[in-house]
C-alpha atoms as a PDB file:
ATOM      1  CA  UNK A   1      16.573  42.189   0.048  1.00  0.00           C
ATOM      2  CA  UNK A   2      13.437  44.065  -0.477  1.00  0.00           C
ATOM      3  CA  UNK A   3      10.072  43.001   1.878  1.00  0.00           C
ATOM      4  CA  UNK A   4       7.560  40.826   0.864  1.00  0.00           C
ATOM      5  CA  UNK A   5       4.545  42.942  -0.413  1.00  0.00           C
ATOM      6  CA  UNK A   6       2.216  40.029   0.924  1.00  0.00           C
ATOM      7  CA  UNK A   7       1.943  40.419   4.752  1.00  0.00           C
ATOM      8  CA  UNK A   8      -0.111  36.982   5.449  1.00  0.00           C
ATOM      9  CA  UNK A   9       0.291  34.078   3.006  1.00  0.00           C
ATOM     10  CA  UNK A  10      -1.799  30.585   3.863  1.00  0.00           C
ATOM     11  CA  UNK A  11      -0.911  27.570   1.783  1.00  0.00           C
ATOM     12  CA  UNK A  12      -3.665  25.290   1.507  1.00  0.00           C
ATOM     13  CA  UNK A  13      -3.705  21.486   0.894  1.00  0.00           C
ATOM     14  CA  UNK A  14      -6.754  20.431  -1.229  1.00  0.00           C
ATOM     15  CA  UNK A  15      -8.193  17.143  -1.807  1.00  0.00           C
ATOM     16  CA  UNK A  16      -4.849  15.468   0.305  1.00  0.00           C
ATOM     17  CA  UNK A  17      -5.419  11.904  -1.558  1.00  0.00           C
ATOM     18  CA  UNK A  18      -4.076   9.141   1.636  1.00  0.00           C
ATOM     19  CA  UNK A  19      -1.353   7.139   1.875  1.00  0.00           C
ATOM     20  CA  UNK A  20      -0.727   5.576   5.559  1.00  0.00           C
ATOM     21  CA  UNK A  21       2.118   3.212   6.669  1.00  0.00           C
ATOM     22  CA  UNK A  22       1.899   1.482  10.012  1.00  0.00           C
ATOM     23  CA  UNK A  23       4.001  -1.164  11.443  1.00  0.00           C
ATOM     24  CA  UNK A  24       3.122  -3.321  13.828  1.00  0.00           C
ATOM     25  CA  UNK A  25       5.472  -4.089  16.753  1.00  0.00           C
ATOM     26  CA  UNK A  26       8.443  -6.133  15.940  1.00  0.00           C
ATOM     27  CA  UNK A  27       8.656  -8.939  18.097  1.00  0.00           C
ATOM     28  CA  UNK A  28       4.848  -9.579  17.258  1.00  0.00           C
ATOM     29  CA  UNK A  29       5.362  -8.923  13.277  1.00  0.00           C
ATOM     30  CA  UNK A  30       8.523 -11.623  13.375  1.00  0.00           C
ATOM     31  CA  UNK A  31       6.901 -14.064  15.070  1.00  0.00           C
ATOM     32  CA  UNK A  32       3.649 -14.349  13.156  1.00  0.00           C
ATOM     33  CA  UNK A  33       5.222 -13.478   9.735  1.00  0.00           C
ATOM     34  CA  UNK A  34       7.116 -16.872   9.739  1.00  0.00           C
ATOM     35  CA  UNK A  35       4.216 -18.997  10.425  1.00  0.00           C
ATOM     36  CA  UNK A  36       2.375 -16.735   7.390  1.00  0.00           C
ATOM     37  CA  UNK A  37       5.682 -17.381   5.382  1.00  0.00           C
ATOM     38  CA  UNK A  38       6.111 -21.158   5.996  1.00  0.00           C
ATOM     39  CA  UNK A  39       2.238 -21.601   5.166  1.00  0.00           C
ATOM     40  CA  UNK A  40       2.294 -19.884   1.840  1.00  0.00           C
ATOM     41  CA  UNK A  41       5.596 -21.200   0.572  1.00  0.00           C
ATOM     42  CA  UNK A  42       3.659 -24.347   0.997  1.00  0.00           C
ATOM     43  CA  UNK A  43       0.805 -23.508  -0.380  1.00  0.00           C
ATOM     44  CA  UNK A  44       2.688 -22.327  -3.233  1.00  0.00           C
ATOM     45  CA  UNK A  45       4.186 -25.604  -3.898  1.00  0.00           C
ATOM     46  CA  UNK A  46       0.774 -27.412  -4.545  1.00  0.00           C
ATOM     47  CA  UNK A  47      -1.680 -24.309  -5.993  1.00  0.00           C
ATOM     48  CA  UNK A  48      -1.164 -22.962  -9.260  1.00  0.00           C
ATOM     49  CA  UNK A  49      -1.236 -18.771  -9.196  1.00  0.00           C
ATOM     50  CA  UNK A  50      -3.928 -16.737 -10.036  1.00  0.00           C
ATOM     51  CA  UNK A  51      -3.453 -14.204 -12.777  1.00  0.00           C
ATOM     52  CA  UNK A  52      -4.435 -10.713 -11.972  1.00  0.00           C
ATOM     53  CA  UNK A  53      -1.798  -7.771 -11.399  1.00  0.00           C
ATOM     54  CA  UNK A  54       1.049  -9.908 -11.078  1.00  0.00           C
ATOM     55  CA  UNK A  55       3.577 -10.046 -13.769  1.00  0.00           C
ATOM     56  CA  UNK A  56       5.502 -13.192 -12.941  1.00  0.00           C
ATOM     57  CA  UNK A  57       5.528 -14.379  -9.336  1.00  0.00           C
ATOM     58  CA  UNK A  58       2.481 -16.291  -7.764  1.00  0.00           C
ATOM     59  CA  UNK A  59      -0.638 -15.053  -6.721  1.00  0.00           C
ATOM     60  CA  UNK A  60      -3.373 -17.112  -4.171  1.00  0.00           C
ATOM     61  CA  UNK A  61      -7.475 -16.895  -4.569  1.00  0.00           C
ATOM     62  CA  UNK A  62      -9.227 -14.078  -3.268  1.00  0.00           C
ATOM     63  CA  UNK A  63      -9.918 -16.341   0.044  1.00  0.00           C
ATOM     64  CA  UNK A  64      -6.956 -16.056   2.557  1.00  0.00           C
ATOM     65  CA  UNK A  65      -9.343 -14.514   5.205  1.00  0.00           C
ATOM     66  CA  UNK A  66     -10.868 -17.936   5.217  1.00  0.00           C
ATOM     67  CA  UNK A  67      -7.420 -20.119   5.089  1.00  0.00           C
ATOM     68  CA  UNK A  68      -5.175 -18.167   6.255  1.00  0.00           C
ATOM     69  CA  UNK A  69      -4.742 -18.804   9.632  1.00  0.00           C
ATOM     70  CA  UNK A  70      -4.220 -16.660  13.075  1.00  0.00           C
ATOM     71  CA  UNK A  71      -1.298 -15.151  11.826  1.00  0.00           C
ATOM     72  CA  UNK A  72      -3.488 -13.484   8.947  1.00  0.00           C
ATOM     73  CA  UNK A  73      -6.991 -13.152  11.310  1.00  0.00           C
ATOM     74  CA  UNK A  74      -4.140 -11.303  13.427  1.00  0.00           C
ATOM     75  CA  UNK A  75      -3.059  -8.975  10.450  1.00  0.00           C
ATOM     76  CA  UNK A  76      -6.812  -8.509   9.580  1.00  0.00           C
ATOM     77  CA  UNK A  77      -7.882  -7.354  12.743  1.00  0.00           C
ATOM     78  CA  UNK A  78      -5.305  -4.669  13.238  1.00  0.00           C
ATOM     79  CA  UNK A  79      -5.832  -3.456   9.686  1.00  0.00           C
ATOM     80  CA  UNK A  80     -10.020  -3.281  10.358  1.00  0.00           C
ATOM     81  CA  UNK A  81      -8.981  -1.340  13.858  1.00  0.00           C
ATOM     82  CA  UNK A  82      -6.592   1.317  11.920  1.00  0.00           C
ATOM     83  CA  UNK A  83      -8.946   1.546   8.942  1.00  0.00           C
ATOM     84  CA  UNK A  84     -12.233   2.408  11.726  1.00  0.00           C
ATOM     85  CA  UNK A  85      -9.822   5.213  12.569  1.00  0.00           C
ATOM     86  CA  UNK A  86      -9.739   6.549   9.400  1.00  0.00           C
ATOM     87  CA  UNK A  87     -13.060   5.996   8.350  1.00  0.00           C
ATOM     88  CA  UNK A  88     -15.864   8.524   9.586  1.00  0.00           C
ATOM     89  CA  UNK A  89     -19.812   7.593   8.862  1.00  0.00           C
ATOM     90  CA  UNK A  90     -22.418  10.357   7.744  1.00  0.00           C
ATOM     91  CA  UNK A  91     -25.573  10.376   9.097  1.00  0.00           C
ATOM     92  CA  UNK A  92     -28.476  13.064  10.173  1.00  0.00           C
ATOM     93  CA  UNK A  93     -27.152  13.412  13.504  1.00  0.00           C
ATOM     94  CA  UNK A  94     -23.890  14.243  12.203  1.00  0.00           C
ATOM     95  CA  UNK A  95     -20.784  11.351  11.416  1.00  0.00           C
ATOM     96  CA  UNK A  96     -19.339   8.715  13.399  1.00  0.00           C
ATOM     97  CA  UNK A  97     -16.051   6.951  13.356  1.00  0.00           C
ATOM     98  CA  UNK A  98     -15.946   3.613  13.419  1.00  0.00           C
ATOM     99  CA  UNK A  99     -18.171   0.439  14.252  1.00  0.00           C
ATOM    100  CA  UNK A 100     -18.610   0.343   9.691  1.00  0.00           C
ATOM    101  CA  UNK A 101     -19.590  -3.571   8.913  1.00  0.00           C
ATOM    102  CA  UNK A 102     -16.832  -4.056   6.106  1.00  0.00           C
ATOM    103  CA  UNK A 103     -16.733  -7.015   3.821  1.00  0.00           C
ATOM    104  CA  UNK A 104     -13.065  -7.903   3.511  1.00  0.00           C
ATOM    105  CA  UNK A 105     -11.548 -10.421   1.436  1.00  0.00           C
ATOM    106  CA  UNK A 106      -7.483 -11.115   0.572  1.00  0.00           C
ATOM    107  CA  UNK A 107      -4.993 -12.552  -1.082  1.00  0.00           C
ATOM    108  CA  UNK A 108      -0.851 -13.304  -1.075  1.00  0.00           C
ATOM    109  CA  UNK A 109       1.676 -12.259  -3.587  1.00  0.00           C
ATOM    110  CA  UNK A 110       4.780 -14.121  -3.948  1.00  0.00           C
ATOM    111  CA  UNK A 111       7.871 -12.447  -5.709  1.00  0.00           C
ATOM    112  CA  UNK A 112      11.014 -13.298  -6.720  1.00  0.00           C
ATOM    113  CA  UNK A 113      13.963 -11.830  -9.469  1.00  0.00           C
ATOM    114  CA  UNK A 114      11.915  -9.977 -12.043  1.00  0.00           C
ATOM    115  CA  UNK A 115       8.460 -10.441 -10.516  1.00  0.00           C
ATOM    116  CA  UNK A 116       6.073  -7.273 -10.541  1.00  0.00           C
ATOM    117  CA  UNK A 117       2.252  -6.130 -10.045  1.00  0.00           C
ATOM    118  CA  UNK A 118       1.454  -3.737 -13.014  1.00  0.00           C
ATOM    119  CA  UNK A 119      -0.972  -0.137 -12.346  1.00  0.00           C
ATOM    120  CA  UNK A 120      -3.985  -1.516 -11.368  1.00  0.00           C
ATOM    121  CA  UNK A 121      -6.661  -0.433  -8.962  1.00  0.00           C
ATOM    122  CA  UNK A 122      -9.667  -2.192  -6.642  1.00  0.00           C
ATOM    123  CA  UNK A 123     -12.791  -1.710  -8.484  1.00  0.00           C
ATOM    124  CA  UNK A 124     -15.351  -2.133  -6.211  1.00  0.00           C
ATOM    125  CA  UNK A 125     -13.588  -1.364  -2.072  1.00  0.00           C
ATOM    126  CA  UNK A 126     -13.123   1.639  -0.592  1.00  0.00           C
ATOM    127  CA  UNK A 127      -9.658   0.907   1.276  1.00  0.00           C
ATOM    128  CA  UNK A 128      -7.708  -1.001  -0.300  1.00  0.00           C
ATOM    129  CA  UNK A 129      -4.129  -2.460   2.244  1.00  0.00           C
ATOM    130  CA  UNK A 130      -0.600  -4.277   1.551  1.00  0.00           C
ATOM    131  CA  UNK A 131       0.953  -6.440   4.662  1.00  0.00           C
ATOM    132  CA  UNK A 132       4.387  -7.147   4.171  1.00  0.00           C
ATOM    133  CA  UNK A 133       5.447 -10.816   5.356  1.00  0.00           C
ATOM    134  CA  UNK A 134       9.081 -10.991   3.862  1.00  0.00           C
ATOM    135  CA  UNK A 135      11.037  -8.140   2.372  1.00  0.00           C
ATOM    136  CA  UNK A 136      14.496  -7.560   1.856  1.00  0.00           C
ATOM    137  CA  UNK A 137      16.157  -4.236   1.610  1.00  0.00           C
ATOM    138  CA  UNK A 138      15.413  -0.535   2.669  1.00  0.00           C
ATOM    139  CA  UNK A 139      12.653   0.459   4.394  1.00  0.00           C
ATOM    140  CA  UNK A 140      11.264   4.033   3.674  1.00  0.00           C
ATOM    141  CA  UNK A 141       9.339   6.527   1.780  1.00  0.00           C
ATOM    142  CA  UNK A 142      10.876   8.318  -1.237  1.00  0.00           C
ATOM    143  CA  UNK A 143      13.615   7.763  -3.701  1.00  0.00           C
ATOM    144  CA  UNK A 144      16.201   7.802  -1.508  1.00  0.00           C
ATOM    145  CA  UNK A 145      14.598   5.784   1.363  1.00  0.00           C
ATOM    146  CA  UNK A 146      16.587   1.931   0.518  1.00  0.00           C
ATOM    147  CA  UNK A 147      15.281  -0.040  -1.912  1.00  0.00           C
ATOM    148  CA  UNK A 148      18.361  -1.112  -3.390  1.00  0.00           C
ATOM    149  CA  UNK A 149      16.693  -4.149  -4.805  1.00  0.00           C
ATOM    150  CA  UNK A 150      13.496  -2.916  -6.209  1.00  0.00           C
ATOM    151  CA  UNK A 151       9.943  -3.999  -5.450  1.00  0.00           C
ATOM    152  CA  UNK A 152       9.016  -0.545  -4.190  1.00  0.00           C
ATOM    153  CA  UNK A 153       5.433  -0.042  -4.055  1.00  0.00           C
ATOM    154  CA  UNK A 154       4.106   2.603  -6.001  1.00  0.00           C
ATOM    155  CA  UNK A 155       1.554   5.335  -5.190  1.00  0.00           C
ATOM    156  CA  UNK A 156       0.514   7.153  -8.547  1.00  0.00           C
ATOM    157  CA  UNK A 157      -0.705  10.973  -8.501  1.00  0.00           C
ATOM    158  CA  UNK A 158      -4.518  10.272  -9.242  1.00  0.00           C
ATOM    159  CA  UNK A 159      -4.561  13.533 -11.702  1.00  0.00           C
ATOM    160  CA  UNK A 160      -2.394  11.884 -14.090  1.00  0.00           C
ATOM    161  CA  UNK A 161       0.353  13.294 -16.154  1.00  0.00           C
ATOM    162  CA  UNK A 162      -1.630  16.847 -15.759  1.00  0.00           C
ATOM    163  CA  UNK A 163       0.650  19.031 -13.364  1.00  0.00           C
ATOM    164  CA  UNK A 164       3.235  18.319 -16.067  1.00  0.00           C
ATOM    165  CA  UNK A 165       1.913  19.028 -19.229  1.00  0.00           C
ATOM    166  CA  UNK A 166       2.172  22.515 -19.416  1.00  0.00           C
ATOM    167  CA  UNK A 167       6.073  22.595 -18.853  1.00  0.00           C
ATOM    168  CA  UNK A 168       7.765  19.507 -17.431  1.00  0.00           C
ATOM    169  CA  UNK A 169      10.873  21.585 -15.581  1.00  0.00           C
ATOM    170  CA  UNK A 170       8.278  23.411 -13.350  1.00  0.00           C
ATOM    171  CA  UNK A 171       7.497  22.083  -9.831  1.00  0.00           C
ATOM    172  CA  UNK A 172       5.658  23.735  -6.830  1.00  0.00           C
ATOM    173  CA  UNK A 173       8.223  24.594  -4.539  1.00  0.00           C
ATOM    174  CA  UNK A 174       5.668  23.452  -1.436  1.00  0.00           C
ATOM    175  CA  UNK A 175       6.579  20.234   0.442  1.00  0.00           C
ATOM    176  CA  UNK A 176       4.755  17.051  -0.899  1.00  0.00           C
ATOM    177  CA  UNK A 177       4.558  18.880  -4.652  1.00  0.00           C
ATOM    178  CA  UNK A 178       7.302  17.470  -6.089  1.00  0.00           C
ATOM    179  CA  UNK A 179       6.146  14.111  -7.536  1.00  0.00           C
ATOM    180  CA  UNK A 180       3.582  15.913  -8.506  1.00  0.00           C
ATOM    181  CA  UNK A 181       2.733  13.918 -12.201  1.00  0.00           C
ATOM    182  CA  UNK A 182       4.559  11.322 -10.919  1.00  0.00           C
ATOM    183  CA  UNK A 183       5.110   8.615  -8.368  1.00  0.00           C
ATOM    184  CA  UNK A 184       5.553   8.220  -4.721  1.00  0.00           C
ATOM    185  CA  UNK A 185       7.411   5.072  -3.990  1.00  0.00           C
ATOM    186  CA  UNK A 186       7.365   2.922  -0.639  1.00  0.00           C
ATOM    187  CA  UNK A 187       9.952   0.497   0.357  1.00  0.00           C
ATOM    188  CA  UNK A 188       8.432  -1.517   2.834  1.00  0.00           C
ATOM    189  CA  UNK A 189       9.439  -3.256   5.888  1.00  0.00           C
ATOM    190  CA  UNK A 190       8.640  -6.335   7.309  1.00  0.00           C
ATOM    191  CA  UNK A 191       5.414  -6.296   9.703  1.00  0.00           C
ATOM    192  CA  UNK A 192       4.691  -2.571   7.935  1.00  0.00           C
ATOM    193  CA  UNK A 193       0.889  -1.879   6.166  1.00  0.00           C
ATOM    194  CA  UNK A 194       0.527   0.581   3.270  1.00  0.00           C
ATOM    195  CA  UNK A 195      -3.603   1.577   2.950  1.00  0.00           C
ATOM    196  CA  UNK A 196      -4.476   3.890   0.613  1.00  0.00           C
ATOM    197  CA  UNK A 197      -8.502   4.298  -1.055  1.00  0.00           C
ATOM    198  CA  UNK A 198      -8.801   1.737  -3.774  1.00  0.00           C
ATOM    199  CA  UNK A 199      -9.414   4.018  -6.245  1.00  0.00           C
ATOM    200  CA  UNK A 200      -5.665   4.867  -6.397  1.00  0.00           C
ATOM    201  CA  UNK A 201      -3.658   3.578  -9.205  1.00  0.00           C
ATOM    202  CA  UNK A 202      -0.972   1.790  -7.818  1.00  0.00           C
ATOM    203  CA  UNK A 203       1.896  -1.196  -9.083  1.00  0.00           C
ATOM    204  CA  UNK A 204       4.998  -3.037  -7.181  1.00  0.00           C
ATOM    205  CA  UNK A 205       8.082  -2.346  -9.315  1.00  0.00           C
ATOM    206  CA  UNK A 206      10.198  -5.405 -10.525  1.00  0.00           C
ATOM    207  CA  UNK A 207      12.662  -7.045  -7.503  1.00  0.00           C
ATOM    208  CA  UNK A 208      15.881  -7.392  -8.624  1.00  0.00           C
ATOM    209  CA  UNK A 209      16.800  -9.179  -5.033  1.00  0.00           C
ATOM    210  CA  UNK A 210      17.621 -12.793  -4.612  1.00  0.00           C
ATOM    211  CA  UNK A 211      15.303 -13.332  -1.612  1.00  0.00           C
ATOM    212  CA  UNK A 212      11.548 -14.113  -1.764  1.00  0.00           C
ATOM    213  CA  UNK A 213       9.330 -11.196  -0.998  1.00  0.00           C
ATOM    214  CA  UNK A 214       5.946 -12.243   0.354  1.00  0.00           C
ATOM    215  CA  UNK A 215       2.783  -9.319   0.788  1.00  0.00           C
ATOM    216  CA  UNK A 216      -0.617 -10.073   1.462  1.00  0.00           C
ATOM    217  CA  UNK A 217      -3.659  -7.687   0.195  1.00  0.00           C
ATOM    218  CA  UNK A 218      -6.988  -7.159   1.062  1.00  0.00           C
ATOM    219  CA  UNK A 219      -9.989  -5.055   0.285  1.00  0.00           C
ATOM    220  CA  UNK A 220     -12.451  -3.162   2.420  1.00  0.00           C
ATOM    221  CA  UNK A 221     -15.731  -2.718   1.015  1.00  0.00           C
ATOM    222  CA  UNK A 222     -19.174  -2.415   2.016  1.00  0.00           C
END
């Protein structure tokens, strides 16, 4: 096998678009995400649903970060602490992380057999988050990663169909390139966040499960 000509080649990521999942610890996500769960099944009972992304399923006001409770001030507070993290400030001096004075507001999402969220984005945030309360099956990112009853959330490619349109067989063999056009799916786990900027198109893929799947989502804006 003849020598590459090329003696130094750099592969460079450009304008990375974010996707983060964190988790909190276990024995802290169970025992706050059955108080979360009881309190929104109830709620559910007596509230008719909001219609916004949701195809099916129920949907609360935009207010849970008033009603919701400790178990939802909890989830708040580690999603503000994780999203300072991320977030640097510009200034004269320079940038800072941290210590930004976001307005944050939220809702729940209730789904069962058939229920969806259609693309949509956030108009108006900068971070946009999903907490997931009650899930049933795989946990994961990618095709393969469980998800054997749907309800995946999905990450769009912001450019659109255009790293397909010129021939639809061709990929970039470089890791992260091949949904390229496409979609990257989560399957969450209970207790796990997905943040992403709220600009991304995103949807939740019909659940084919018999369970109830419960997610809260909020917005961080300024």
């Amino acid at each position: 096998m003849p020598l590459p000509l090329f003696a130094d080649t750099q592969i460079h990521h450009l304008f990375a678009t974010p996707l983060v999942v964190a988790s909190l610890p276990p024995e802290l996500a169970a025992r706050i995400n059955a108080g979360i769960r009881a309190m929104l099944l109830g709620k559910e009972a007596v509230t008719p649903s909001v219609q916004a992304s949701n195809y099916g399923g129920w949907q609360s006001d935009d207010k849970i970060v008033e009603w919701g409770g400790d178990g939802v001030a909890l989830v708040v507070e580690a999603l503000r602490e994780q999203i300072d993290s991320l977030t640097i400030r510009l200034h004269r001096d320079g940038a800072t992380r941290g210590g930004i004075p976001w307005k944050i507001n939220g809702w729940a999402n209730i789904n069962r057999r058939g229920d969806s969220n259609v693309p949509h984005i956030h108009p108006g945030a900068y971070w946009s988050a999903a907490y997931y309360v009650a899930v049933d099956g795989g946990g994961g990112v990618g095709d393969d990663a469980g998800g054997d009853v749907g309800g995946a959330f999905k990450a769009f490619d912001p450019r659109g169909g255009l790293p397909l349109m010129y021939c639809p067989v061709l990929r970039a063999g470089i890791d992260g390139h091949m949904t390229a056009g496409n979609a990257e799916l989560v399957h969450p786990r209970p207790g796990q966040c997905v943040i992403f900027p709220s600009w991304m198109s995103h949807a939740v893929g019909a659940y084919r499960g018999d369970g109830v799947r419960i997610s809260l989502a909020f917005n961080f804006s300024v």
